[in-house]
Protein backbone atom coordinates (compact mmCIF):
# COMPACT_ATOMS: atom_id res chain seq x y z
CA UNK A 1 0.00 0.00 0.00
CA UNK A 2 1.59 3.29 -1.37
CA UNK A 3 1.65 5.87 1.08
CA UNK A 4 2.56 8.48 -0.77
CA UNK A 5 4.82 11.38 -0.80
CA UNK A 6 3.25 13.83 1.35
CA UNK A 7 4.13 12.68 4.84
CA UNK A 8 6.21 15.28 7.20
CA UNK A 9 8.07 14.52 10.18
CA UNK A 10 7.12 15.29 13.69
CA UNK A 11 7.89 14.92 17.10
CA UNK A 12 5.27 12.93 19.49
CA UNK A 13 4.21 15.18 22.56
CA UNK A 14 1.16 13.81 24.12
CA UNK A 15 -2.04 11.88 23.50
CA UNK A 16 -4.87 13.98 24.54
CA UNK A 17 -8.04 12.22 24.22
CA UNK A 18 -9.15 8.91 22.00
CA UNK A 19 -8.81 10.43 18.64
CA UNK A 20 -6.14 13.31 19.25
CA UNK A 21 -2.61 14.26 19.94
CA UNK A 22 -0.35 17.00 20.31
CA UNK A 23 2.50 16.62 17.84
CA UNK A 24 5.31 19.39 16.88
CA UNK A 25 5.55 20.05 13.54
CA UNK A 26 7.73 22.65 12.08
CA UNK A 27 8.52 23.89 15.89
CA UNK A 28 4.20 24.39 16.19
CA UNK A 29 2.45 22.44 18.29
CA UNK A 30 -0.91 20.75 16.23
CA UNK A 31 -3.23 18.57 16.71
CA UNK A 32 -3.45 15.32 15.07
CA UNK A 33 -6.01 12.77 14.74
CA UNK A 34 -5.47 9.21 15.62
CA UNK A 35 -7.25 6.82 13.49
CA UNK A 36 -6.88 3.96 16.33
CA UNK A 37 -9.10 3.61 19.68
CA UNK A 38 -6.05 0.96 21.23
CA UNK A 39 -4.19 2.51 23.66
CA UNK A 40 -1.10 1.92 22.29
CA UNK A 41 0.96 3.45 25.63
CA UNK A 42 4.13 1.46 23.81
CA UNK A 43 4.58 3.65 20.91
CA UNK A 44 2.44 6.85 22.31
CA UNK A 45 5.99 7.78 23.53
CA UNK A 46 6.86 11.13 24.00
CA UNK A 47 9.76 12.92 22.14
CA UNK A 48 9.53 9.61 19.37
CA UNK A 49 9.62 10.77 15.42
CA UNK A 50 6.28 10.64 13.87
CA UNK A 51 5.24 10.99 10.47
CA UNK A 52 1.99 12.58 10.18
CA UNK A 53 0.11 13.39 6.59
CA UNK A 54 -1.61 17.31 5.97
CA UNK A 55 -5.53 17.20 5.76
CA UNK A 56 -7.34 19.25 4.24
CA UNK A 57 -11.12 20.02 4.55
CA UNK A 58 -13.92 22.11 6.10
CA UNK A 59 -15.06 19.67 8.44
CA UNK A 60 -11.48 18.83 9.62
CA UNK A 61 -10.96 19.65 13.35
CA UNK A 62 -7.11 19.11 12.95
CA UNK A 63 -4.96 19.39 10.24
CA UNK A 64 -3.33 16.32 10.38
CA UNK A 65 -3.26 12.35 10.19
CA UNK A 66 -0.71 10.18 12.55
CA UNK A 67 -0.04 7.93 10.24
CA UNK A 68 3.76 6.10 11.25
CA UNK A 69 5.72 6.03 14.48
CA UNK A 70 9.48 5.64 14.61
CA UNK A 71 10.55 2.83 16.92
CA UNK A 72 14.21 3.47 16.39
CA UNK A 73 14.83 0.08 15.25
CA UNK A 74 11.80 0.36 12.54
CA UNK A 75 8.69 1.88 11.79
CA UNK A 76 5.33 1.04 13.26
CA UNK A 77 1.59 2.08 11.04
CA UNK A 78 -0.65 3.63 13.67
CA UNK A 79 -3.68 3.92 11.48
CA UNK A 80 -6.18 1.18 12.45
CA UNK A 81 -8.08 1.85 9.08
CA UNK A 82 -4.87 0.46 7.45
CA UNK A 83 -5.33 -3.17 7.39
CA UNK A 84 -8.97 -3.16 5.49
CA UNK A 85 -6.99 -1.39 2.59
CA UNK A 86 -3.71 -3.98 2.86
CA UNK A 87 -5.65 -7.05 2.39
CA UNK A 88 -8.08 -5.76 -0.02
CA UNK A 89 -4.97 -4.96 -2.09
CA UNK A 90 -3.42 -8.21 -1.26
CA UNK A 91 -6.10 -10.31 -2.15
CA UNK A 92 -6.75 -8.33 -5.76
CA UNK A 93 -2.85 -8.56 -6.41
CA UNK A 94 -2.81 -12.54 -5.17
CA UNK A 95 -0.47 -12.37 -2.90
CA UNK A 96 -2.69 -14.13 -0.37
CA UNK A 97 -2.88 -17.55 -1.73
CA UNK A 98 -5.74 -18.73 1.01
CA UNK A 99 -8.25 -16.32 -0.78
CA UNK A 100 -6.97 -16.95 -4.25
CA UNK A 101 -9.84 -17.12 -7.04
CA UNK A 102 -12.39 -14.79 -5.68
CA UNK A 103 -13.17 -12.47 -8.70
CA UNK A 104 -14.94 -9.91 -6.93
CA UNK A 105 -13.51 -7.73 -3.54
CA UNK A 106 -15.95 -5.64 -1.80
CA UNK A 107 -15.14 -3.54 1.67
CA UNK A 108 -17.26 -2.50 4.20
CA UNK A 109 -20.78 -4.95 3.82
CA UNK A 110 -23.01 -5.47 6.18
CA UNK A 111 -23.62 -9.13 7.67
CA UNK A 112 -26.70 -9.68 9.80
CA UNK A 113 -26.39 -6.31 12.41
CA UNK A 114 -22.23 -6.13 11.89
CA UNK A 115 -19.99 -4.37 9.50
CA UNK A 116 -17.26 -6.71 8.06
CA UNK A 117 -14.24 -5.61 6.39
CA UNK A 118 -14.28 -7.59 3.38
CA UNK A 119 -16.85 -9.96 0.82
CA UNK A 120 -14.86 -11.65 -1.37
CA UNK A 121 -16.89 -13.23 -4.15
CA UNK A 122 -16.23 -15.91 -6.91
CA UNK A 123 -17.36 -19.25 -8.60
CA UNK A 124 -16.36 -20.77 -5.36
CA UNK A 125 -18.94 -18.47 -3.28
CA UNK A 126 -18.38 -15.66 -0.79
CA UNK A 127 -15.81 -15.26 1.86
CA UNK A 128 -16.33 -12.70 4.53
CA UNK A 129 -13.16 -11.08 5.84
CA UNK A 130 -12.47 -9.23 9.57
CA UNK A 131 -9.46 -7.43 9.65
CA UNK A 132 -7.94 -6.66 13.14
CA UNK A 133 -5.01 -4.12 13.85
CA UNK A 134 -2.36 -4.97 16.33
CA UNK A 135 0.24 -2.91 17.40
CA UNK A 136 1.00 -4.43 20.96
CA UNK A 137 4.50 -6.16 20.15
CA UNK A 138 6.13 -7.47 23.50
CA UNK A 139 8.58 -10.42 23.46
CA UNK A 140 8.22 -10.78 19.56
CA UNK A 141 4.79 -11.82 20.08
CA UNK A 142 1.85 -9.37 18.55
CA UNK A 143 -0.99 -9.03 21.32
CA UNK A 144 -4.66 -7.96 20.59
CA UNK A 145 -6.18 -6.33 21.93
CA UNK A 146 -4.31 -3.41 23.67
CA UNK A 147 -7.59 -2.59 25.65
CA UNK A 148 -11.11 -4.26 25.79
CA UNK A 149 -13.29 -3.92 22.46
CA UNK A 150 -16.78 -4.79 22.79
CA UNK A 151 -16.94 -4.65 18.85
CA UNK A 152 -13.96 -7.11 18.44
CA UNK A 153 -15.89 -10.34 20.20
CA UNK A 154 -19.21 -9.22 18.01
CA UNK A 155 -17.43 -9.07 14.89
CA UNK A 156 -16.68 -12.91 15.98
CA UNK A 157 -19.77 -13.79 16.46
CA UNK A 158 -21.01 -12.46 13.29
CA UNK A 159 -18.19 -14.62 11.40
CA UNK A 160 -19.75 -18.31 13.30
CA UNK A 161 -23.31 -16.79 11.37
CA UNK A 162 -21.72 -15.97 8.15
CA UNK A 163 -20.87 -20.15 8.35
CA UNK A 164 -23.96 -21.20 9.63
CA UNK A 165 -25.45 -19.04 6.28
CA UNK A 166 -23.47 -21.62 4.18
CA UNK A 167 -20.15 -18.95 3.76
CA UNK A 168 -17.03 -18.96 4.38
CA UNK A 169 -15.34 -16.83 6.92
CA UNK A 170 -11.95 -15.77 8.35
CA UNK A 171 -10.86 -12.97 10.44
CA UNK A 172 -6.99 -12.08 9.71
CA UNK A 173 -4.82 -9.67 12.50
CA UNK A 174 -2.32 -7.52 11.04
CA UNK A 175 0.35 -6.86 13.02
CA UNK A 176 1.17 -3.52 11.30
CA UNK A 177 4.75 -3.43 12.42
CA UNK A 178 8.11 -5.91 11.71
CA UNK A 179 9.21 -7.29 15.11
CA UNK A 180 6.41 -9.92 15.47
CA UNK A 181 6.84 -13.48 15.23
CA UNK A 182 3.66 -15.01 16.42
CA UNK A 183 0.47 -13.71 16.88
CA UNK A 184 -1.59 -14.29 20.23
CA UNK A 185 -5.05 -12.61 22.02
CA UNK A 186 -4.19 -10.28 25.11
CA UNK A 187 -6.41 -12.46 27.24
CA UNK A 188 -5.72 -10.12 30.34
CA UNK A 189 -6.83 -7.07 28.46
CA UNK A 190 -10.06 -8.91 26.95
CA UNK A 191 -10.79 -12.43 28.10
CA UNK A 192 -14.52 -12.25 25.91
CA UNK A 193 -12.51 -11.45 22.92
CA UNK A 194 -10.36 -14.35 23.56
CA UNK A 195 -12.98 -16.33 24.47
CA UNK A 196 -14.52 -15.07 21.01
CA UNK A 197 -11.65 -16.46 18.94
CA UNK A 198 -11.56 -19.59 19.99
CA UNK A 199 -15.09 -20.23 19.93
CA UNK A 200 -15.12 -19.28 16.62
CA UNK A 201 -11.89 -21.43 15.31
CA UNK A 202 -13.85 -24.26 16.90
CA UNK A 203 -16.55 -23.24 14.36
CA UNK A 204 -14.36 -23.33 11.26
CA UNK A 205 -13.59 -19.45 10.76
CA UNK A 206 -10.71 -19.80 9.78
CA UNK A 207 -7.78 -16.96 11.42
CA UNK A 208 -4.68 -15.54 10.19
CA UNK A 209 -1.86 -13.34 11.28
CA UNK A 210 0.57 -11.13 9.48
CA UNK A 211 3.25 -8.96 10.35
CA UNK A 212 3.92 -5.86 7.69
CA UNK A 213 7.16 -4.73 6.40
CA UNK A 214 6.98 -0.50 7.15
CA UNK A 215 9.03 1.91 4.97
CA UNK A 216 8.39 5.88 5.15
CA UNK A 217 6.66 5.53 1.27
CA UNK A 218 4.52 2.03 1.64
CA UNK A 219 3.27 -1.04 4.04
CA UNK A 220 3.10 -4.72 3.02
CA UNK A 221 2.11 -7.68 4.64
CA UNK A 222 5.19 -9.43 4.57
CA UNK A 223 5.41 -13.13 7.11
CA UNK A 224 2.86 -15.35 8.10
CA UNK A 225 2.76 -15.75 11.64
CA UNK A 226 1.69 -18.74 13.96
CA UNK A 227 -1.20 -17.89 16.54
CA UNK A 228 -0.51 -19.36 19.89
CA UNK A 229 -2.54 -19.21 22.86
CA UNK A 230 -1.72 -16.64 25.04
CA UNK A 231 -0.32 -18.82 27.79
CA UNK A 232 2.13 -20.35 25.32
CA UNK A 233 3.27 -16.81 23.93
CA UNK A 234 3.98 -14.63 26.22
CA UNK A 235 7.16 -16.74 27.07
CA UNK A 236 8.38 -16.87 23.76
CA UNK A 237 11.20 -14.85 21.48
């Protein structure tokens, strides 16, 4: 996914509500808006190099987008609307091979009283996608969620009924940052969610995990990662 050419450095002061943050651009303190609800305290960091993209519009309260955070060691995506768009464009350029032969991508349908992310569509029959975005990393392991979300445990649900209706279904966390090697639910931070998952696995909705390779102009899903139960992966490297 391109990102483009418009991006400008800033530095990270403070995350003032759910959707906003003080960054300094150009010496100026702005606001930006953050397109993620997580609480993402790990790359939140104050004094870190962000890259943040100009907005324009009437209805804009801020200026800005937060779009990339700079680890040191890499770059992390902070936009949570990021994965929708990555596997849309990795399933129409085949690079997933699971979801190979679907002729038709849509995003955003509606499925019973949910929202999904993706209906893929083809002689084979329709597969209904869930993207999730993770960007809890600890221990090489890529944790979701960060904090509890009531929506992520629905969305879940709605996959086992998308099954039941005779579709297929998978739900697919991106890890939008390099340093993961396996993929496992924060159980501490939401045990329903958890819960959730493996209920549905159990089902036959199917789940995936990716990490992303993050340059300054694009992000890729780049390895396939293993999901482990927590228990198992918080002691691994």
């Amino acid at each position: 996914m391109d990102l483009g050419d418009d991006l400008v450095e800033g530095i990270f002061l403070e995350r003032v509500n759910r959707f906003l943050a003080r960054v300094e651009v150009d010496g100026r303190e702005v606001g930006v808006h953050v397109a993620n609800s997580g609480r993402m305290k790990e790359l939140f960091v104050p004094g870190w190099r962000v890259l943040v993209r100009p907005v324009a519009g009437e209805h804009r309260k801020t200026k800005y987008d937060l779009v990339l955070v700079d680890m040191g060691q890499a770059l992390a995506s902070a936009d949570a609307r990021a994965p929708n768009a990555l596997l849309a464009e990795s399933v129409a350029n085949g690079h997933l091979k699971q979801f190979a032969g679907y002729t038709d991508i849509r995003r955003e349908v509606t499925f019973g009283d949910s929202r999904l992310d993706l209906m893929l569509e083809g002689p084979q029959g329709r597969c209904y996608i869930e993207a999730k975005s993770v960007t809890l990393v600890e221990n090489g392991v890529g944790l979701f969620p960060d904090a509890p979300t009531v929506r992520g445990a629905k969305h879940l649900r709605t996959l086992i009924t998308v099954l039941e209706a005779g579709h297929r279904a998978a739900v697919v966390f991106v890890v939008q940052r390099p340093d993961a090697n396996a993929f496992a639910t924060s159980d501490p931070s939401d045990p329903e969610l958890a819960e959730a998952l493996r209920s549905a696995v159990a089902a036959g909705v199917e789940a995936y995990a990716y990490n992303c390779e993050v340059t300054e102009r694009s992000i890729r899903l780049d390895h396939s990662l293993p999901i482990r139960l927590y228990a198992e992966a918080v002691g691994c490297a």
